[in-house]
Protein backbone atom coordinates (compact mmCIF):
# COMPACT_ATOMS: atom_id res chain seq x y z
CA UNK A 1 -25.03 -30.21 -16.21
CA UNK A 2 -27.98 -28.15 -15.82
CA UNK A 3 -29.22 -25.82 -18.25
CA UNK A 4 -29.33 -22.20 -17.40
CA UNK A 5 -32.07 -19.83 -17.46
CA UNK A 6 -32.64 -17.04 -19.08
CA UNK A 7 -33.05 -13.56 -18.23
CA UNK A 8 -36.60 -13.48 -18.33
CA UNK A 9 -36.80 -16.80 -16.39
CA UNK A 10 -34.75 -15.41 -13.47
CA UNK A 11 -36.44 -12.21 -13.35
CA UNK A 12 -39.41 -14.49 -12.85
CA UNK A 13 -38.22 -16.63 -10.61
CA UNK A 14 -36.74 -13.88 -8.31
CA UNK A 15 -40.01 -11.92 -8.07
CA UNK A 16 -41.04 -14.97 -6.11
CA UNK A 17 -38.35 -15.26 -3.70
CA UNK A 18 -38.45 -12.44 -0.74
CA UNK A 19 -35.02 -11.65 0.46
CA UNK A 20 -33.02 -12.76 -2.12
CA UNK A 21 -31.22 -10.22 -4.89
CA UNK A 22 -30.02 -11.41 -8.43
CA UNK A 23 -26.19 -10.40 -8.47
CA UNK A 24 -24.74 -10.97 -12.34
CA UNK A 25 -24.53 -14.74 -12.49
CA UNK A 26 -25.50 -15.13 -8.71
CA UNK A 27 -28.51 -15.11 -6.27
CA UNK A 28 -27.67 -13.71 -2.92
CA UNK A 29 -29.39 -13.68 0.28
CA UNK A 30 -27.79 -12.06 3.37
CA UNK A 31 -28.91 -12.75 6.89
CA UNK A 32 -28.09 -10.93 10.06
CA UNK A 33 -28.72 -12.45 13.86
CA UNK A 34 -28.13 -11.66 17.10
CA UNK A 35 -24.64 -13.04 17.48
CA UNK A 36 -22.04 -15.86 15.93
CA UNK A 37 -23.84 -18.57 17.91
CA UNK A 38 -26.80 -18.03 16.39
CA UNK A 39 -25.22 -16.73 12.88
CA UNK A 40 -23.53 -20.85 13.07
CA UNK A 41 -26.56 -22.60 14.16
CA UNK A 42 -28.38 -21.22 10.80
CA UNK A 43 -25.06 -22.22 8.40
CA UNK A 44 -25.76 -25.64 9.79
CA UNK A 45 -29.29 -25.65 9.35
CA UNK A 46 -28.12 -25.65 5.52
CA UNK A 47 -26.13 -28.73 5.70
CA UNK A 48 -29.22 -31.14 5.41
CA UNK A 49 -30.97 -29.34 2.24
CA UNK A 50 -28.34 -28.88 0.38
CA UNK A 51 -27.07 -32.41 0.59
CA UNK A 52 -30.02 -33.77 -0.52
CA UNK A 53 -30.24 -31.67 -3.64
CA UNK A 54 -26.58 -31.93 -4.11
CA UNK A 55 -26.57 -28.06 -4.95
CA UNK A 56 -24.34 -26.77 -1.82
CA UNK A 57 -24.01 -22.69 -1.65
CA UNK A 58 -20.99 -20.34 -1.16
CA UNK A 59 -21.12 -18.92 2.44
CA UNK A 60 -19.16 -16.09 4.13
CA UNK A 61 -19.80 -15.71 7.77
CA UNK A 62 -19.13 -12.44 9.49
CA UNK A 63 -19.55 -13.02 12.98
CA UNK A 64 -23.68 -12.29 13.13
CA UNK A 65 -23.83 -11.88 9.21
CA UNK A 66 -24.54 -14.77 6.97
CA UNK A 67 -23.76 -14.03 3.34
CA UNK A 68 -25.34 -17.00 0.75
CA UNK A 69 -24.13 -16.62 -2.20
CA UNK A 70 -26.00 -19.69 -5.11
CA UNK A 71 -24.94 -20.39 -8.56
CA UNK A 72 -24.38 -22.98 -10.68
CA UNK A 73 -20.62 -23.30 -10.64
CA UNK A 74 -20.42 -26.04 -13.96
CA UNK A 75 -23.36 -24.40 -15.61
CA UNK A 76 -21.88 -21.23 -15.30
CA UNK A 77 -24.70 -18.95 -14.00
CA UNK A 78 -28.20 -19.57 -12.10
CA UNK A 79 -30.09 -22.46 -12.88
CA UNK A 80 -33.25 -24.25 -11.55
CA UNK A 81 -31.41 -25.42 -8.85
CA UNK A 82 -30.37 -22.31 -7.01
CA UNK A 83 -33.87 -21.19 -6.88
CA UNK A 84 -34.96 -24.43 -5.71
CA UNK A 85 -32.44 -24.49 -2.99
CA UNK A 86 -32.91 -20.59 -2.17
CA UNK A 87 -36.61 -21.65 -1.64
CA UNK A 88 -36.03 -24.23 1.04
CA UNK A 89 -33.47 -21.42 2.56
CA UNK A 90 -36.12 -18.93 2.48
CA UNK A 91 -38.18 -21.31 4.59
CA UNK A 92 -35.64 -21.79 7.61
């Protein structure tokens, strides 16, 4: 289980990620596009990265609105791992 951070490491952490909003025990990103195609094709461009950390976020998908929702589900709050993995989302 990974340990979580604390407050002062998550405020931190978030002032380095643009587009991304610390909600209680969650980091959220929301991303808009021009329809559902295109609202898909980015939900499956997170399939690869998140795999490979074995870190996988909560998504809700409303038809051009992408909602990413990361936290540590057995930790219990936001870890090093959701900011790793919202870094490698910010970058696609």
């Amino acid at each position: 289980m990974a340990p979580l951070l604390s407050q002062a490491e998550i405020q931190a952490q978030a002032h380095l990620l643009s587009g991304w909003a610390v909600e209680g025990k969650t980091l959220q990103s929301v991303r808009k596009f021009k329809n559902f195609v295109e609202a898909i094709a980015f939900v499956n461009k997170l399939v690869e990265p998140a795999e490979t950390a074995g870190h996988h976020p909560d998504l809700e998908i409303s038809y051009n609105k992408v909602i990413i929702t990361l936290t540590t589900h057995d930790s219990g709050g936001l870890t090093q791992k959701d900011f790793d993995l919202a870094q490698q989302i910010s970058h696609i």
